[in-house]
Protein backbone atom coordinates (compact mmCIF):
# COMPACT_ATOMS: atom_id res chain seq x y z
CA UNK A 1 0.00 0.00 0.00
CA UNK A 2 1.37 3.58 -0.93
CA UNK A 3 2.08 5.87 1.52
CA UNK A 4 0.12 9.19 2.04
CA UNK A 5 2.84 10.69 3.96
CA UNK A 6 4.40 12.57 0.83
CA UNK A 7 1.10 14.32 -0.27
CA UNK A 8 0.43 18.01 0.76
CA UNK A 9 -2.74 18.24 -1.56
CA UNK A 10 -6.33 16.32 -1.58
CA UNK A 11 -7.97 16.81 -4.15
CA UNK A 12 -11.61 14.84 -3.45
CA UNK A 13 -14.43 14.17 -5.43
CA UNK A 14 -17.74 16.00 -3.86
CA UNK A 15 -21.17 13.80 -4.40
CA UNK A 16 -20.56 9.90 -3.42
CA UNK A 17 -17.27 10.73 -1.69
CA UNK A 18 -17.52 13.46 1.02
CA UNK A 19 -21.30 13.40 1.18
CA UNK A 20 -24.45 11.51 -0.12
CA UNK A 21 -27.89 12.23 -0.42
CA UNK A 22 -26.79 15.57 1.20
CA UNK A 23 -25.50 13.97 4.38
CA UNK A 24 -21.60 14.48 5.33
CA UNK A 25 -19.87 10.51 4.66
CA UNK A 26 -18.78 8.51 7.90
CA UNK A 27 -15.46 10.16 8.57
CA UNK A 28 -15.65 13.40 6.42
CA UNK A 29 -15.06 15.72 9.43
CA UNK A 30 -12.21 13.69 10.66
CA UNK A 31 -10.61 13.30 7.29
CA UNK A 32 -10.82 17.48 7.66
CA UNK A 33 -9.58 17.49 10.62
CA UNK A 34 -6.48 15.59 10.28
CA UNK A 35 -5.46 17.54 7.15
CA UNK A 36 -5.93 20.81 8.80
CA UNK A 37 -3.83 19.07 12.26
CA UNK A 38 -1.06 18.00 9.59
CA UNK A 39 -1.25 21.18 7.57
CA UNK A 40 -1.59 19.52 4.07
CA UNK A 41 -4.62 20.95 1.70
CA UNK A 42 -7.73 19.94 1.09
CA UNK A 43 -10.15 20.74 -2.06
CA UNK A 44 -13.25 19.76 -4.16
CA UNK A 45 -13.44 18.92 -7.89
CA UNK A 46 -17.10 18.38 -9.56
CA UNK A 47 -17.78 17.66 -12.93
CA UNK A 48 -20.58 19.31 -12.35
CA UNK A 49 -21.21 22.53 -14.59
CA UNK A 50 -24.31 23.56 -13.73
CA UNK A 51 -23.98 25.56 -10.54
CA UNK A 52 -22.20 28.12 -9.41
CA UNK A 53 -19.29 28.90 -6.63
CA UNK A 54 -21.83 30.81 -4.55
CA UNK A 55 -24.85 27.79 -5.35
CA UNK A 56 -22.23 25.23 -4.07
CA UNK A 57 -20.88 27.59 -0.75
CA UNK A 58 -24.41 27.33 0.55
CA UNK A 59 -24.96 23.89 -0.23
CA UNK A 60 -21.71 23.11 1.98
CA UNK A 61 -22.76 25.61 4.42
CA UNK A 62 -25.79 23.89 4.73
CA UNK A 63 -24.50 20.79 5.67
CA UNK A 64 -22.49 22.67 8.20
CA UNK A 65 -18.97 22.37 6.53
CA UNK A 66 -18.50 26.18 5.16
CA UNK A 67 -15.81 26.79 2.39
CA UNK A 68 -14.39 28.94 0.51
CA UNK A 69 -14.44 29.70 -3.46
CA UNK A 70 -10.62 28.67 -3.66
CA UNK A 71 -11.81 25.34 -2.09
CA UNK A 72 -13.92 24.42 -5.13
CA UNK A 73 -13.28 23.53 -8.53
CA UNK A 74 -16.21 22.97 -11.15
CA UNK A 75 -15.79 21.73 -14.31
CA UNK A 76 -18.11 24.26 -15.75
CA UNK A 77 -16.24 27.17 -14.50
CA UNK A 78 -13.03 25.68 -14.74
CA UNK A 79 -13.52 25.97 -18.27
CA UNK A 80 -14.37 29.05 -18.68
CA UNK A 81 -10.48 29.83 -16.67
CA UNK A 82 -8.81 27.77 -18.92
CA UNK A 83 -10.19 29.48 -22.09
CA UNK A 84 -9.23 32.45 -20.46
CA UNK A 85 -5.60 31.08 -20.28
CA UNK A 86 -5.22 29.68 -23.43
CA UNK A 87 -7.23 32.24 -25.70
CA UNK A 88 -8.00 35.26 -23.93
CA UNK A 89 -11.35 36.19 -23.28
CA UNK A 90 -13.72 35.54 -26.47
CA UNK A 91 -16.67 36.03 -27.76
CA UNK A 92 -18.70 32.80 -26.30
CA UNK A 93 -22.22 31.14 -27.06
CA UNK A 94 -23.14 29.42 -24.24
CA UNK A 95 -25.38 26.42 -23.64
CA UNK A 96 -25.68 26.93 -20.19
CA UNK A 97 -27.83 28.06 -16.73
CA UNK A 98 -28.11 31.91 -15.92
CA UNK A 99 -25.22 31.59 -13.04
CA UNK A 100 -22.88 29.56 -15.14
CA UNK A 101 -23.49 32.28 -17.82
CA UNK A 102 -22.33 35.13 -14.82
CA UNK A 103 -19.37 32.74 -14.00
CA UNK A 104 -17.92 33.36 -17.82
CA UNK A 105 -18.67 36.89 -17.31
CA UNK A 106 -16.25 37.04 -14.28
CA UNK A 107 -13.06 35.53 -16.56
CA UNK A 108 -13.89 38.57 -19.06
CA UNK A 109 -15.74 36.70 -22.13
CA UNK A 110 -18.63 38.10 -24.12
CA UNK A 111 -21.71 36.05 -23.93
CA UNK A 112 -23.17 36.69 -27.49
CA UNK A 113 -26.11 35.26 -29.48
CA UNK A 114 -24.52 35.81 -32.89
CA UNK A 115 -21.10 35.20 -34.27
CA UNK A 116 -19.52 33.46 -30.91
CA UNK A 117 -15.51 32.41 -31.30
CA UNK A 118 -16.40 29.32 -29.38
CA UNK A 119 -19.45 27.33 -28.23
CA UNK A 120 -19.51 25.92 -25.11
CA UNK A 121 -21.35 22.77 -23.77
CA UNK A 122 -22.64 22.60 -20.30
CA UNK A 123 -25.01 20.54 -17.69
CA UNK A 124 -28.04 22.97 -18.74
CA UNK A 125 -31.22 22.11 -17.22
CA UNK A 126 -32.78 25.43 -19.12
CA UNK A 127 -32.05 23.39 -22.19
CA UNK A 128 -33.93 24.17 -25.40
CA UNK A 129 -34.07 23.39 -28.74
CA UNK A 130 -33.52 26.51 -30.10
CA UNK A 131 -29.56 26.49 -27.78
CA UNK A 132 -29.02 22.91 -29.68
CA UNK A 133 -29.91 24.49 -33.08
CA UNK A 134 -27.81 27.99 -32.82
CA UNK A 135 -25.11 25.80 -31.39
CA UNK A 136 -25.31 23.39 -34.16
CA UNK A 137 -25.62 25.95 -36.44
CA UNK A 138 -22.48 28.07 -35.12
CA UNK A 139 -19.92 24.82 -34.69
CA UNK A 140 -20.74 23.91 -38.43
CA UNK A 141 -19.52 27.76 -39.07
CA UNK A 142 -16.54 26.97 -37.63
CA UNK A 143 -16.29 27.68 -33.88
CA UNK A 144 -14.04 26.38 -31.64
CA UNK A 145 -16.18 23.21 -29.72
CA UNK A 146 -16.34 22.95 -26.47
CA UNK A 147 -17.55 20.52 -24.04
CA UNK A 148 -17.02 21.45 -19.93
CA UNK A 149 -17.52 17.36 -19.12
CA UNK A 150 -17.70 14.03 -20.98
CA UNK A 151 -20.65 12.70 -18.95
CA UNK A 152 -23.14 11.06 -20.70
CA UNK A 153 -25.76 11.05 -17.41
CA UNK A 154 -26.61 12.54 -14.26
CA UNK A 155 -27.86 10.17 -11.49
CA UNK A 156 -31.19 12.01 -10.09
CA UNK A 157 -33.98 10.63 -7.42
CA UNK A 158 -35.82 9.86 -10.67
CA UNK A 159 -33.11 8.20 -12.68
CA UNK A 160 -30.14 8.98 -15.16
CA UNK A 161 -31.00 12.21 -16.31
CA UNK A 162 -28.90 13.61 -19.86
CA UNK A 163 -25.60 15.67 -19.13
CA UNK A 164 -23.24 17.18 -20.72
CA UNK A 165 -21.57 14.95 -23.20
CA UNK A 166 -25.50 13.47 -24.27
CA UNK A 167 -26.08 17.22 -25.06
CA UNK A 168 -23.05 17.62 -26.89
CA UNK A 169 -23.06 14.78 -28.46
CA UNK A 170 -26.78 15.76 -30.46
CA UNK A 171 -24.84 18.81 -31.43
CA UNK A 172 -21.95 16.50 -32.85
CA UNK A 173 -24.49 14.29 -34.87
CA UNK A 174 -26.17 17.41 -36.20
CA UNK A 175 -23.11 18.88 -37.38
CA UNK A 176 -21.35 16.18 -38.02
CA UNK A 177 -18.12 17.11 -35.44
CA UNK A 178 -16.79 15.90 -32.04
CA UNK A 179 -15.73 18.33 -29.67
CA UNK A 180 -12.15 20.06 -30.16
CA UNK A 181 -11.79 20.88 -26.06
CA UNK A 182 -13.45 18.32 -23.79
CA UNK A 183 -12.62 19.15 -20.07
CA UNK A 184 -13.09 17.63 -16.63
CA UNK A 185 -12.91 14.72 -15.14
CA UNK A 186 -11.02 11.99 -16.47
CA UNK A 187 -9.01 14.26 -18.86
CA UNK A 188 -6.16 15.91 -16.74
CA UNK A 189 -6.16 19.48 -17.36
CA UNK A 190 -8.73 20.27 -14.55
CA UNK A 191 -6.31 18.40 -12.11
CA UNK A 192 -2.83 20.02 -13.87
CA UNK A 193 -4.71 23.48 -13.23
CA UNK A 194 -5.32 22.66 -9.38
CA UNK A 195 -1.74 21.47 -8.61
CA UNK A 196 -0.65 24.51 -10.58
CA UNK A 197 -2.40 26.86 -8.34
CA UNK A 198 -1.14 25.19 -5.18
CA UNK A 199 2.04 24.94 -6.65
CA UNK A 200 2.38 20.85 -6.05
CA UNK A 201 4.03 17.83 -8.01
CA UNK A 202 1.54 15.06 -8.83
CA UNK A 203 3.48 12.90 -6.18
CA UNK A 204 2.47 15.25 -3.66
CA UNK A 205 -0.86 15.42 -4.61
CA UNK A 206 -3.63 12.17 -3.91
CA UNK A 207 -6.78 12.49 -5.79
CA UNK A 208 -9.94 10.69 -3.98
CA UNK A 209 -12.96 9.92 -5.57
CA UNK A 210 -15.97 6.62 -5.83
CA UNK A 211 -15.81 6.55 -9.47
CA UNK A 212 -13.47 4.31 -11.40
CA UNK A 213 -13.67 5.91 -14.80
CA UNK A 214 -13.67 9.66 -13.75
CA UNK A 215 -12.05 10.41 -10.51
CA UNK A 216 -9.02 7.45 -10.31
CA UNK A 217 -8.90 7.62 -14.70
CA UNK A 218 -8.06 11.44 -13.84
CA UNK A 219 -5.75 10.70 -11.10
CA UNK A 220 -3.64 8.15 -13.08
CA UNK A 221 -3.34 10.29 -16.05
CA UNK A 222 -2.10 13.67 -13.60
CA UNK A 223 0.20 10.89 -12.29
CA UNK A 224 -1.19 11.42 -9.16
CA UNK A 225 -1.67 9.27 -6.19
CA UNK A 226 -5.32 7.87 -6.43
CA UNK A 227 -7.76 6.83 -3.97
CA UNK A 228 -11.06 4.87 -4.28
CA UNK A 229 -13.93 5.18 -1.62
CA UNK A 230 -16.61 2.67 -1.70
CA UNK A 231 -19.46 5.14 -0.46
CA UNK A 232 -20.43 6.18 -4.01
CA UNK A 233 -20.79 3.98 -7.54
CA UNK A 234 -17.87 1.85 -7.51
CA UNK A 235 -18.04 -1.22 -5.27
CA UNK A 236 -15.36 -4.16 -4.82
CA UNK A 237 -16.65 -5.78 -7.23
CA UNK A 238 -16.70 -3.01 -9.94
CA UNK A 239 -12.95 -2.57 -9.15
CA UNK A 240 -11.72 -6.52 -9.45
CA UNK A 241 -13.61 -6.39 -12.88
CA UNK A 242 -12.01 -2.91 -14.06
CA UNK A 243 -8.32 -2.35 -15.44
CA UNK A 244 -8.75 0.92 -13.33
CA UNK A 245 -6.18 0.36 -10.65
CA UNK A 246 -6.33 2.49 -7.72
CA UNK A 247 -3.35 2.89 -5.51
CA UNK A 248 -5.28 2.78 -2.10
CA UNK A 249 -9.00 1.89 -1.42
CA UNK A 250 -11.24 2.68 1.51
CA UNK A 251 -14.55 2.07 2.99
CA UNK A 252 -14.70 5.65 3.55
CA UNK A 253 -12.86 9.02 4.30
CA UNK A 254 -12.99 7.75 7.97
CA UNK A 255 -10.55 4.42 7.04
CA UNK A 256 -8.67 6.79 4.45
CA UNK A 257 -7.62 8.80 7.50
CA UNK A 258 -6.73 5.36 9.53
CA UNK A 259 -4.32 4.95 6.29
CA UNK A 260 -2.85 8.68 6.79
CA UNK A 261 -2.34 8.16 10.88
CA UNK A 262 -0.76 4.73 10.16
């Protein structure tokens, strides 16, 4: 079994691996705790791309764990800083929520209806047709494609529910083109970004998550340390039947911090 002793950075996984069904996971706090008693970092990384900073800062604070904007990452609006990085701020057509459209505001891009430089893909639950059809219609013109996540589904109370990559991918059949830029989880920019802003090697940073294909796929393309919880999707068996390797697996955050003492 690796050792954690090396790492300075967590990077953990949010829904499934530090709470479910809006309930903190058996040895959350502690896990906090110890980091904070042993001074190494701890942050959050969603694929989500539907919220916020501010919509997730009151969902923690509402589960009585407050943090801080620097403590989150979101695929959504970690896309909308990398664009920022790479291009400079753009003219963008969105297919996104009202906040995620204020997010891109903040990095300096123009939200426009006609002539965008790029068209990004989010998690919009204001979807309409008339966003797939301008999007389609723009991407066939020749702007840069974007997609913030390459989830297919989002689990709901209900059932799967379509995401990002299922909205993408109608634009894709309708214009006949896959995404040039897809971010978040599994491919490792998001993570490269994080360790860059904590200034951190990958060996110093452990990434923790309960899916196989997304949070450890990320992890062992960063180079990262990776750890699997069993408190979300993946289960024993899922991981004895996967080439996905972790290098440590817990219960929960609660045995991951029995690993860290140990």
């Amino acid at each position: 079994m690796k050792s954690l002793k090396k790492v300075k950075l967590f990077v953990l996984d949010i829904d499934g691996t530090f709470y479910v069904s809006k309930k903190l996971v058996e040895g959350a706090q502690r896990f906090s705790n110890l980091l904070k008693k042993h001074n190494k970092k701890l942050v959050f990384l969603t694929n989500n791309s539907n919220k916020s900073k501010k919509e997730y800062l009151e969902e923690f604070d509402s589960l009585g764990y407050p943090i801080t904007e620097n403590e989150i990452y979101t695929a959504g609006i970690a896309t909308a800083e990398y664009l920022k990085n790479e291009f400079g701020a753009k003219k963008i057509y969105l297919v996104g929520t009202p906040s995620i459209i204020e997010e891109y505001k903040r990095f300096g891009h123009e939200i426009v209806e006609e002539s965008p430089q790029i068209v990004v893909v989010t998690f919009d639950k204001t979807l309409t047709y008339e966003k797939l059809a301008k999007a389609s219609i723009f991407v066939s013109k020749g702007a840069l494609f974007v997609a913030t996540n390459p989830d297919l589904n989002c689990p709901s109370e209900d059932g799967p529910i379509p995401d990002t990559a299922a909205i993408a991918s109608s634009i894709s059949k309708a214009c006949n083109k896959e995404p040039d830029i897809v971010f978040g989880k599994p491919e490792p920019k998001i993570l490269e970004m994080i360790m860059d802003s904590f200034k951190v090697f990958p060996y110093e940073t452990c990434m923790v998550g309960d899916r196989l294909y997304t949070d450890i796929l990320i992890g062992i393309r960063a180079k990262t340390l990776t750890a699997l919880v069993l408190t979300g999707e993946a289960k024993l068996e899922d991981l004895n039947n996967s080439p996905i390797k972790p290098d440590l697996v817990a219960k929960h955050l609660g045995e991951l911090s029995d690993f860290l003492e140990n």
